[in-house]
Protein backbone atom coordinates (compact mmCIF):
# COMPACT_ATOMS: atom_id res chain seq x y z
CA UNK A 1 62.97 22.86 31.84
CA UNK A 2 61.05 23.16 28.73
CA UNK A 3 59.87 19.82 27.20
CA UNK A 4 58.61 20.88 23.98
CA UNK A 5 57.26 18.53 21.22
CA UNK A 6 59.18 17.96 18.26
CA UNK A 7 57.28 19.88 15.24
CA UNK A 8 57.42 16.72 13.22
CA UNK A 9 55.78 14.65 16.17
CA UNK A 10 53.43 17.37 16.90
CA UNK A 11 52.25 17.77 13.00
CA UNK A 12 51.91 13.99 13.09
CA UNK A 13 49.79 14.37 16.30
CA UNK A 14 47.39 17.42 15.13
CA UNK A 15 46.72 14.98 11.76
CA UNK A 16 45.68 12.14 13.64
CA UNK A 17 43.70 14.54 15.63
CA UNK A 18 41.98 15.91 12.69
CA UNK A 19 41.62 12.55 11.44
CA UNK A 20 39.65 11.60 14.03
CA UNK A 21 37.60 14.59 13.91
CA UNK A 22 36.97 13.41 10.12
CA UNK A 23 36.03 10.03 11.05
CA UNK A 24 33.66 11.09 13.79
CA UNK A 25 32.04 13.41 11.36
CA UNK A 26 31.83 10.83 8.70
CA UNK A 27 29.90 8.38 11.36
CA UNK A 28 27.47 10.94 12.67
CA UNK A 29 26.83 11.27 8.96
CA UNK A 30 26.09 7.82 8.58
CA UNK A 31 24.41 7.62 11.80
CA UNK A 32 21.71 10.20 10.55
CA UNK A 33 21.50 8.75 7.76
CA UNK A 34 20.33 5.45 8.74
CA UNK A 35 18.28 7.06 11.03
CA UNK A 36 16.33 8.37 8.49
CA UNK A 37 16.13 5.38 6.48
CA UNK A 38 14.54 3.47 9.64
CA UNK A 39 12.02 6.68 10.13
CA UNK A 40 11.00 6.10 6.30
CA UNK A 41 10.50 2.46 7.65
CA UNK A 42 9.00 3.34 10.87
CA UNK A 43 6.12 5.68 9.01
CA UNK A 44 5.50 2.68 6.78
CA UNK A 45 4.75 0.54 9.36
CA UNK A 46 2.80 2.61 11.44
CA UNK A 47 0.86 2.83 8.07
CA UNK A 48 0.87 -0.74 8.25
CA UNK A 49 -0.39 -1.36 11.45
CA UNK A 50 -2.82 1.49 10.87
CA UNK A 51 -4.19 -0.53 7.68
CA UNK A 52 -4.74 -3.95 10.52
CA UNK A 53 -5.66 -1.77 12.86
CA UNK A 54 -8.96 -0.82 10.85
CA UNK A 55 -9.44 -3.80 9.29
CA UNK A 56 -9.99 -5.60 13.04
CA UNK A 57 -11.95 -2.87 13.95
CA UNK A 58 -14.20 -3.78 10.96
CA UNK A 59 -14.25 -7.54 11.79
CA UNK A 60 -15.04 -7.04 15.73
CA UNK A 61 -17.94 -4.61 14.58
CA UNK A 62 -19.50 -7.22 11.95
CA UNK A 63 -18.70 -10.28 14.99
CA UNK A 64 -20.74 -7.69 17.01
CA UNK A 65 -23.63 -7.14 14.81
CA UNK A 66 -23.90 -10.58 13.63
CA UNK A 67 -24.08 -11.51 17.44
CA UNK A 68 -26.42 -9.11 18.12
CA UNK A 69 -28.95 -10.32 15.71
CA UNK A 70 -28.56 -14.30 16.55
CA UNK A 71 -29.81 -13.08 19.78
CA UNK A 72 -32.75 -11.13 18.63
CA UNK A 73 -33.55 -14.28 16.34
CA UNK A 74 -33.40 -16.17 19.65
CA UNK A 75 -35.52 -13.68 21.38
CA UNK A 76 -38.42 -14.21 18.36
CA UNK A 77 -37.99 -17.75 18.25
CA UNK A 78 -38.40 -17.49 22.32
CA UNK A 79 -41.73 -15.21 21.80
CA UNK A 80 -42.98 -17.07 19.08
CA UNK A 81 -43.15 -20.55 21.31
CA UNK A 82 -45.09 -18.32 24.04
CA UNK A 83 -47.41 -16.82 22.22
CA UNK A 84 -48.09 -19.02 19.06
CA UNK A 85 -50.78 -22.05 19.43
CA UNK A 86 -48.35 -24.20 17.63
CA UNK A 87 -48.54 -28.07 16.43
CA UNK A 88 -46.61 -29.88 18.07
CA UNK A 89 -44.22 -30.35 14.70
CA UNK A 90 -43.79 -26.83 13.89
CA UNK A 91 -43.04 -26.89 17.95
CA UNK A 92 -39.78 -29.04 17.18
CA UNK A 93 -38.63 -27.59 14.37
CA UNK A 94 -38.90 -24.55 16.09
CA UNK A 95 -37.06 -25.62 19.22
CA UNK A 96 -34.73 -27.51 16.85
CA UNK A 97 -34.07 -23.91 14.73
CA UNK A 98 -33.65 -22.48 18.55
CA UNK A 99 -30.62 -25.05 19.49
CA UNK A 100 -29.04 -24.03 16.07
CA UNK A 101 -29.65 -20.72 16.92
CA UNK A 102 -27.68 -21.12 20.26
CA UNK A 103 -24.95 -23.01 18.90
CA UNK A 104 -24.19 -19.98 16.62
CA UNK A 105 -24.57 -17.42 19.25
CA UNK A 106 -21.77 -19.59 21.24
CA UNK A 107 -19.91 -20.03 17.81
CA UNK A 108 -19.79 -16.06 17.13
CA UNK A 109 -18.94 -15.25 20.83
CA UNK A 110 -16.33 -17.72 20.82
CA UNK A 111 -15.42 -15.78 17.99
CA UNK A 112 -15.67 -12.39 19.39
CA UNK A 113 -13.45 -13.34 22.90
CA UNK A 114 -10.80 -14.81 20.66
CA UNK A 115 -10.65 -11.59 18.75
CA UNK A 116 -10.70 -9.33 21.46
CA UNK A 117 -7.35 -11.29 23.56
């Protein structure tokens, strides 16, 4: 017993076959596509991040440096009551300058750990 296809039904079987083939080809088409439209994106914002990524860099180093030299003013305003025969107003305003000192050391470290989390 043979069972053969009818050629009609078969013809009408190999076009939806190829027109599946078509639409498969037509949506790995697309596919790339969009793929490269979402590289092209992808490169921009890795330029992007690059661009935050060196401007954070720049604002950690200057946080850095500015901390740095509020505590080498503290360290002269620390030598300076030690070894200066001072009065005793130039003795307050120099403690007073010292406190302000601090306060901005704390301020810019503050700073600093909230930049580096």
């Amino acid at each position: 017993m043979n069972a053969q296809i009818p050629l009609a039904q078969r013809d009408l079987n190999l076009l939806q076959i190829e027109q599946e083939i078509m639409n498969k080809k037509y949506l790995l088409v697309n596919k790339k596509k969009d793929l490269d439209k979402k590289q092209k994106l992808n490169n921009y914002l890795d330029t992007v991040k690059d661009d935050y990524t060196k401007y954070y860099d720049f604002i950690v180093k200057e946080k850095q440096q500015q901390y740095n030299a509020l505590l080498l003013l503290k360290e002269y305003m620390n030598d300076l009551t030690k070894t200066e025969n001072l009065v005793d107003e130039q003795l307050r305003s120099v403690k007073h300058d010292q406190k302000d000192i601090i306060r901005e050391i704390d301020k810019v470290k503050n700073e600093l750990d909230e930049l580096m989390n």
